[in-house]
Protein backbone atom coordinates (compact mmCIF):
# COMPACT_ATOMS: atom_id res chain seq x y z
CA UNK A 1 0.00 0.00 0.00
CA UNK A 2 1.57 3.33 -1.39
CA UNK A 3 1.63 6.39 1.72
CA UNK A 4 -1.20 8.35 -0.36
CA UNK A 5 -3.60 5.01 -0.20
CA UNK A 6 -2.68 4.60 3.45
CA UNK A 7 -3.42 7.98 4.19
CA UNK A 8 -6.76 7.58 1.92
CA UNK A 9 -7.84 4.63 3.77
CA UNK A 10 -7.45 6.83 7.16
CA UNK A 11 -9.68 9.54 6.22
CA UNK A 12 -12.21 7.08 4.90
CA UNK A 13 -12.15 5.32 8.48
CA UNK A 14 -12.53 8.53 10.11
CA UNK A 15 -15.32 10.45 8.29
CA UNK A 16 -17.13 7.03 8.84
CA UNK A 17 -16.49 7.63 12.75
CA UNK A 18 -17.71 10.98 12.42
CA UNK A 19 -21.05 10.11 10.73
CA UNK A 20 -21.71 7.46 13.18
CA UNK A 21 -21.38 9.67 16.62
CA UNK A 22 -23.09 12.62 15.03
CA UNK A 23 -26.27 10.31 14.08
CA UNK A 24 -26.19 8.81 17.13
CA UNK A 25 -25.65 12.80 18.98
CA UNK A 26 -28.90 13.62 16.50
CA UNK A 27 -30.69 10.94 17.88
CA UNK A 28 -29.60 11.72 21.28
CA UNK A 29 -30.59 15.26 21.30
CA UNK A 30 -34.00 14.78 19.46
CA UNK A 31 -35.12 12.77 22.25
CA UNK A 32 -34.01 14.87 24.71
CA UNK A 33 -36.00 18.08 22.48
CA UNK A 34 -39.14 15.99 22.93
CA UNK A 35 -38.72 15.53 26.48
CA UNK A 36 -38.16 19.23 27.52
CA UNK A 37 -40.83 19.96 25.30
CA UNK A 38 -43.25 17.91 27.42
CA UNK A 39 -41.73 19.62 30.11
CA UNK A 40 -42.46 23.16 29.49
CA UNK A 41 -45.56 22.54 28.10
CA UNK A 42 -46.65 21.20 31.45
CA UNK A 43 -45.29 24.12 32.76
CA UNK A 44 -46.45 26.20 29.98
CA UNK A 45 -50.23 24.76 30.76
CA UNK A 46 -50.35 25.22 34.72
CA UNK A 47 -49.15 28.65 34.27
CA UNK A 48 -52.20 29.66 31.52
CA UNK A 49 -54.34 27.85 33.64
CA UNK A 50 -53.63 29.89 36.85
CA UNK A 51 -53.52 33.30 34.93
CA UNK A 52 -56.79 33.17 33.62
CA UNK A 53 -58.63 35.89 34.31
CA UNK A 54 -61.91 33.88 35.20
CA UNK A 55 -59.75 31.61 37.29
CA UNK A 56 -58.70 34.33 39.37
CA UNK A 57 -60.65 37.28 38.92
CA UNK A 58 -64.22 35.85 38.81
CA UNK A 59 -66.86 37.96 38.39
CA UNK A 60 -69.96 38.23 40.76
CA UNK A 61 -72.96 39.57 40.45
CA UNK A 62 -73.59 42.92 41.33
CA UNK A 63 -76.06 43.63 43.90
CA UNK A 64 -79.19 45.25 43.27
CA UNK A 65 -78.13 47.98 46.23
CA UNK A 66 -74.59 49.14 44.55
CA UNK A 67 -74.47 52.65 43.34
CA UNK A 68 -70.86 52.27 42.14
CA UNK A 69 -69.41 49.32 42.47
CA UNK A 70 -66.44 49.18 40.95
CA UNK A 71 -65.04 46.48 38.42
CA UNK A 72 -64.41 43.41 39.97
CA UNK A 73 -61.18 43.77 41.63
CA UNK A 74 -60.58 39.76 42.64
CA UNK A 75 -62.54 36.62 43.51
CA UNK A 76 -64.46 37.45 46.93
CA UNK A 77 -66.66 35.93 48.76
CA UNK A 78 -70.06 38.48 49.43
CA UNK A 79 -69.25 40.71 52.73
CA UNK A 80 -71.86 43.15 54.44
CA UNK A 81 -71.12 46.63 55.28
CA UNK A 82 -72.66 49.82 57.03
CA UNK A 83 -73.09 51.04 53.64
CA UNK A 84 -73.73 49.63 50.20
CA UNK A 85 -73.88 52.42 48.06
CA UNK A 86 -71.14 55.06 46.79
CA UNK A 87 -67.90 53.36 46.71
CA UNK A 88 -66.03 50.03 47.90
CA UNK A 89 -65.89 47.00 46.36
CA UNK A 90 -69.56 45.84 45.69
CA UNK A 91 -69.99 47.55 49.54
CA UNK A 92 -67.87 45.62 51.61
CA UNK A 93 -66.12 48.12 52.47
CA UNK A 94 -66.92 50.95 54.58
CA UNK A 95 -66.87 54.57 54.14
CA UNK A 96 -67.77 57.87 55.18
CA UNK A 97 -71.14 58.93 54.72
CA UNK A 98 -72.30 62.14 52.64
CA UNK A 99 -75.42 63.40 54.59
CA UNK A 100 -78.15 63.23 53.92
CA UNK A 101 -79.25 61.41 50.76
CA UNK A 102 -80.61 57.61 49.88
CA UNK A 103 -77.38 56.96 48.44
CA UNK A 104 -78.76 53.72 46.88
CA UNK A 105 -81.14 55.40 44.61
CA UNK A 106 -81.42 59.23 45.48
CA UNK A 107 -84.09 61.16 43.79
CA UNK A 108 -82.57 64.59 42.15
CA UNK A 109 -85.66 66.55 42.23
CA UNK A 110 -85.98 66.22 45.62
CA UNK A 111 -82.26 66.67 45.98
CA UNK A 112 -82.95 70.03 43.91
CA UNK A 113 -85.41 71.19 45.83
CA UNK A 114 -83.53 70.83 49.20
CA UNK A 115 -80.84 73.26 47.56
CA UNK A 116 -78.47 70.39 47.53
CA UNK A 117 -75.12 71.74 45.83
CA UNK A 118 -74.60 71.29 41.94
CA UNK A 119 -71.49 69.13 42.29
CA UNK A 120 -73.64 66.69 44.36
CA UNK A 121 -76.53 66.47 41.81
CA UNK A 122 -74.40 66.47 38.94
CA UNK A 123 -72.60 63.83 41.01
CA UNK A 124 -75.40 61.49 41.56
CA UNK A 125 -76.37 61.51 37.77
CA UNK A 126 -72.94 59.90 37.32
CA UNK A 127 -74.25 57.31 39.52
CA UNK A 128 -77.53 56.63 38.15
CA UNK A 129 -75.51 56.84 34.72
CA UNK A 130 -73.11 54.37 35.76
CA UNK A 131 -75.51 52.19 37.61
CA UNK A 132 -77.32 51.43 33.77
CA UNK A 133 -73.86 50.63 32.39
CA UNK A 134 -73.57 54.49 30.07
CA UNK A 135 -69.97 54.56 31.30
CA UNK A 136 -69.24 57.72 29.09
CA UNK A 137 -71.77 59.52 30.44
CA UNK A 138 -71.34 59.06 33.92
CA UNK A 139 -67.35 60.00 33.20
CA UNK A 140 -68.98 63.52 32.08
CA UNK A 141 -71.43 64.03 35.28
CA UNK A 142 -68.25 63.15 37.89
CA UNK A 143 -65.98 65.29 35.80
CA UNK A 144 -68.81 68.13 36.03
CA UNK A 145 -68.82 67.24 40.00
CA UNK A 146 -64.98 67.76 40.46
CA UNK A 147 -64.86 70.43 38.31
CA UNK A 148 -67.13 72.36 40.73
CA UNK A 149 -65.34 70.74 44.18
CA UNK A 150 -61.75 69.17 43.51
CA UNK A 151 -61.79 67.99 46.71
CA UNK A 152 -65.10 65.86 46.67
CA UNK A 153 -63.25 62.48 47.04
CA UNK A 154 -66.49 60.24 45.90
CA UNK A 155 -66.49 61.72 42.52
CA UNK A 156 -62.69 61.05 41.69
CA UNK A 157 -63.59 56.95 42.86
CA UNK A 158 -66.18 56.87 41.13
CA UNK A 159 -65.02 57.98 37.58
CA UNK A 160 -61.75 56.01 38.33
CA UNK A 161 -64.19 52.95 38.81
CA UNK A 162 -66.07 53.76 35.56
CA UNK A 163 -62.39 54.66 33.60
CA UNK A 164 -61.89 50.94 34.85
CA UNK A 165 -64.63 49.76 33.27
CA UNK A 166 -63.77 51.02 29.94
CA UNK A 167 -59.92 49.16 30.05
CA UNK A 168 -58.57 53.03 30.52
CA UNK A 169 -56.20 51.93 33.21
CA UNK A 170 -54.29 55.32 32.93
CA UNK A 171 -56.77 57.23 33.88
CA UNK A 172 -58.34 55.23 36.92
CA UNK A 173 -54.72 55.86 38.30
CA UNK A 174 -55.09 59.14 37.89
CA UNK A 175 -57.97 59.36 40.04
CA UNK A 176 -57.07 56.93 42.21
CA UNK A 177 -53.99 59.14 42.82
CA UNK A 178 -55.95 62.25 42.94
CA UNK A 179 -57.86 60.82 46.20
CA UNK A 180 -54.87 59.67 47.58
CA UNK A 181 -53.58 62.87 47.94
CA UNK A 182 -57.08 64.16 49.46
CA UNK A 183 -57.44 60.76 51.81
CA UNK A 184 -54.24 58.57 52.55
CA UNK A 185 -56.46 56.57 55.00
CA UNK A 186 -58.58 54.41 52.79
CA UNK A 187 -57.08 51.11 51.98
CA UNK A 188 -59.92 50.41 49.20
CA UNK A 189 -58.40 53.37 46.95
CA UNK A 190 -54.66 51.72 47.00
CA UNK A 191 -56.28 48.21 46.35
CA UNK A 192 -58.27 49.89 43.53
CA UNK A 193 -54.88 51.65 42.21
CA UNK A 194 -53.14 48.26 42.69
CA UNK A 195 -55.59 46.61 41.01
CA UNK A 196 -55.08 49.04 37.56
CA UNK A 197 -51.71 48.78 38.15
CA UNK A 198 -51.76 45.08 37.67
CA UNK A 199 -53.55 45.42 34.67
CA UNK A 200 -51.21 47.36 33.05
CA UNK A 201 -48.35 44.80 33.86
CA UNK A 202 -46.92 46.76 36.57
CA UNK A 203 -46.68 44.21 39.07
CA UNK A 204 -43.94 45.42 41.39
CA UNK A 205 -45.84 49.09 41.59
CA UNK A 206 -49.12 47.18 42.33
CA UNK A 207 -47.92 45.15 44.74
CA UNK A 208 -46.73 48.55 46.35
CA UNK A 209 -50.23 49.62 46.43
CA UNK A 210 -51.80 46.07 47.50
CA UNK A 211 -48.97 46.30 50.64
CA UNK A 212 -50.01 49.99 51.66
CA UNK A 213 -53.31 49.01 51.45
CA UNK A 214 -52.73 45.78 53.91
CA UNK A 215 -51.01 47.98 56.17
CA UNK A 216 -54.73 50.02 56.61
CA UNK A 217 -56.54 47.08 56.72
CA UNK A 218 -54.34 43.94 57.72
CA UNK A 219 -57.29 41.24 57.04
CA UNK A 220 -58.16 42.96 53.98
CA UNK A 221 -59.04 39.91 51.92
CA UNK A 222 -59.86 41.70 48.77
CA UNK A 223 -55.65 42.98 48.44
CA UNK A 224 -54.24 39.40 49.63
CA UNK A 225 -55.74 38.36 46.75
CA UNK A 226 -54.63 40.81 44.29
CA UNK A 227 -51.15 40.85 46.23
CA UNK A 228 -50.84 36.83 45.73
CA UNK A 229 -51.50 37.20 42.13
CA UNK A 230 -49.27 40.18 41.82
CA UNK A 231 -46.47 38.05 43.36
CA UNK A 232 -46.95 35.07 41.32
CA UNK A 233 -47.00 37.05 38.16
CA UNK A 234 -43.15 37.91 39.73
CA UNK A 235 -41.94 34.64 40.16
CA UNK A 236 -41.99 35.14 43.92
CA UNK A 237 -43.60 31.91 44.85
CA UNK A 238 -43.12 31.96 48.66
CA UNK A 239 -44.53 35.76 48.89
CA UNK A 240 -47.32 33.89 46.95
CA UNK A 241 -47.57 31.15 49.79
CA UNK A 242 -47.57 32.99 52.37
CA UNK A 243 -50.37 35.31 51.34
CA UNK A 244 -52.95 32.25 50.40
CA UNK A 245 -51.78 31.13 54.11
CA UNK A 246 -53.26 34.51 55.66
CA UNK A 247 -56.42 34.47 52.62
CA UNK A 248 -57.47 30.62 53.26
CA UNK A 249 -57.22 31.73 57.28
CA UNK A 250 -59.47 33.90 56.30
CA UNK A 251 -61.48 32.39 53.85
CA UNK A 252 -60.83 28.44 53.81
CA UNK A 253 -63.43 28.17 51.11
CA UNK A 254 -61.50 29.83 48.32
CA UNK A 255 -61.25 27.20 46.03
CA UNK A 256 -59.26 29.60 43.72
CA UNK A 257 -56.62 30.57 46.50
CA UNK A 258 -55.95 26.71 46.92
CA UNK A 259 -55.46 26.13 43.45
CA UNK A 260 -53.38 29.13 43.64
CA UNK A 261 -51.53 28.31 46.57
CA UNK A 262 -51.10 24.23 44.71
CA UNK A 263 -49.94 26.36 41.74
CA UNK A 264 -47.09 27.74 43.26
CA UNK A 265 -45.96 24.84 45.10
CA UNK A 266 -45.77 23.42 41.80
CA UNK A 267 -43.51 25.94 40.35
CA UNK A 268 -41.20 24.96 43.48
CA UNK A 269 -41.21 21.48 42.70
CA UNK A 270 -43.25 20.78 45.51
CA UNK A 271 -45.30 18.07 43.87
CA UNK A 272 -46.88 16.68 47.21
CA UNK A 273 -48.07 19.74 48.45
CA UNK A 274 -49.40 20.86 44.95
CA UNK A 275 -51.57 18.02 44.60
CA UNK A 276 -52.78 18.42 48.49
CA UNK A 277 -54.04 21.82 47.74
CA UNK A 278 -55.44 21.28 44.27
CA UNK A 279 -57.27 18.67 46.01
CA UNK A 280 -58.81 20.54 48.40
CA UNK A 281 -59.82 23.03 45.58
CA UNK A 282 -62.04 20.38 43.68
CA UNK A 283 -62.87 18.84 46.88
CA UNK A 284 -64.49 22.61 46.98
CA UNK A 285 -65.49 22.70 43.88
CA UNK A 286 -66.15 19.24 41.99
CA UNK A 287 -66.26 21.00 38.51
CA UNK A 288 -62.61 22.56 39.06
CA UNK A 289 -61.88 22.29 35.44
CA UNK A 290 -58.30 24.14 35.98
CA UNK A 291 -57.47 22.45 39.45
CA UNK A 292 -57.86 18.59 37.65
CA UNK A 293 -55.50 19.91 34.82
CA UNK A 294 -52.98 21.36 37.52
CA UNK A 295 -53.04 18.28 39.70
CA UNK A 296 -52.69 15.92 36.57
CA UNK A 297 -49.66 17.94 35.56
CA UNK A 298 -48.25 17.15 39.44
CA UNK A 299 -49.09 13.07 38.91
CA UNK A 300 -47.48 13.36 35.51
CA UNK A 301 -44.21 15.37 37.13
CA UNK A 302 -44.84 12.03 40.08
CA UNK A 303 -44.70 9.81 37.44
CA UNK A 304 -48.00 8.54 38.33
CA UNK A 305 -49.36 8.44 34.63
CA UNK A 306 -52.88 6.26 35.78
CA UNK A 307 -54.09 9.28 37.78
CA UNK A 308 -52.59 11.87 35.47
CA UNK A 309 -54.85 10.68 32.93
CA UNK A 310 -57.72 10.14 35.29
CA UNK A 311 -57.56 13.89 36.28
CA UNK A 312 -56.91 15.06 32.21
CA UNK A 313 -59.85 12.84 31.09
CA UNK A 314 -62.40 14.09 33.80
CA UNK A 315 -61.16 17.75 32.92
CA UNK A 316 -61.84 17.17 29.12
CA UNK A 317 -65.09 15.68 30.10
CA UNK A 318 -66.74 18.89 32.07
CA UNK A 319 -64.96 21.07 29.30
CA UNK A 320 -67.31 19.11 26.88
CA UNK A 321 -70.21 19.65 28.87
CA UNK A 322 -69.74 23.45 29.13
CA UNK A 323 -69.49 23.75 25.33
């Protein structure tokens, strides 16, 4: 064998070598691409699940008896208050009276005829306005109201509540931050701001607001909500913990804030404790579609496949029936 055919024969050898690790490197890594794949999609599907907004925001009714109830700022269970009407989440929260109307459904004649001031009237238009769902023109009665007193607080909630209702989170803040100034007291106003905030993406601020408004009102239930979902939208899963701890004290009927709470267990690779909660949250509430997915996920991560399925194929099978 000449040096040129040796040499030949060597290059032959290794460029077969070569093929044969980098098929078996493709093979390798394709199975490992389909593996993390599963992975984050699990991930991917627990994290949708929790951040939907009729998972954790649900809406309630509105009570007959609200003036201005503001949007729905988080799932709540119905609370009684001294007063229903004006301001405060759908009334469960208290707060100074403006004497002396029926602030449920006032009648402006009458309200005329007393000599009430304009700002009032024009004020409690905006309500009745806002009360039939005319969101623009209740935003023109309370700007007619504050334009005549700046420092009539009720006004500046109430068209930050109906600014809410139209998605304008800009200028809810504004308001919000306008009665603020006036009244650093109410912890309803910073949940409200907190709330907008969130909207908008700006977690860390709202969480801010959600903490201030705690500090008021420690057993606030309404801003340990917001706050928990404000944290988890951060990645700060034990913040998240520890505030469905203080909400399920609270409220151990929250089938949301134990889904929640299983949710960010879960993100901690705290399988066991994940399924415990999301448990307890269909044991709550039997048609749970997003709890069974959540809890499958964990069984999956467990490696229990039998009762990941059996959770996946009774979540499929209410999802059918709600179609």
């Amino acid at each position: 064998m000449t040096k040129s055919q040796f040499f030949l024969l060597v290059l032959t050898i290794a460029a077969i070598i070569i093929i044969v690790v980098l098929s078996s490197v493709i093979v390798t890594c394709t199975g490992k691409n389909k593996t993390t794949a599963l992975y984050i999609e699990e991930h991917e599907e627990l994290i949708t699940e929790e951040c939907e907004p009729e998972e954790i925001e649900e809406d309630e009714p509105e009570p007959d008896n609200a003036v201005s109830a503001p949007p729905r700022i988080s799932h709540h269970v119905s609370r009684t208050s001294s007063l229903s009407g004006l301001s405060g989440i759908q009334g469960r929260v208290n707060i100074s009276e403006i004497n002396p109307v029926n602030f449920d459904n006032p009648d402006l004649d009458v309200l005329r005829k007393m000599g009430a001031d304009q700002y009032l009237i024009s004020y409690f238009t905006g309500e009745q306005y806002y009360n039939r769902a005319d969101y623009d023109r209740a935003i023109i009665e309370y700007t007619a109201s504050i334009n005549r007193n700046g420092e009539f607080p009720e006004a500046l909630i109430s068209r930050g509540n109906a600014w809410m209702k139209k998605r304008e989170y800009n200028r809810a803040i504004d308001d919000y931050t306008r009665v603020i100034r006036l009244d650093n007291t109410r912890a309803e106003i910073y949940n409200y701001r907190g709330f907008a905030r969130s909207e908008r993406g700006e977690f860390f601020l709202a969480i801010e607001d959600f903490t201030h408004a705690l500090f008021i009102n420690r057993n606030y239930v309404d801003a340990l909500i917001n706050r928990s979902h404000a944290f988890y939208q951060t990645g700060n899963f034990d913040k998240v913990i520890e505030d469905c701890d203080r909400i399920i004290r609270l409220e151990p009927a929250n089938a949301v804030i134990w889904n929640r709470r299983g949710s960010a267990w879960y993100r901690k690779e705290e399988d066991d404790k994940a399924i415990t909660d999301f448990t307890e949250a269909i044991r709550l509430r039997n048609d749970y579609i997003t709890a069974l997915r959540n809890r499958g996920n964990a069984w999956l991560n467990k490696g229990n496949v039998e009762k990941a399925q059996a959770d996946f194929a009774e979540a499929q099978r209410l999802q059918n029936l709600n179609r």
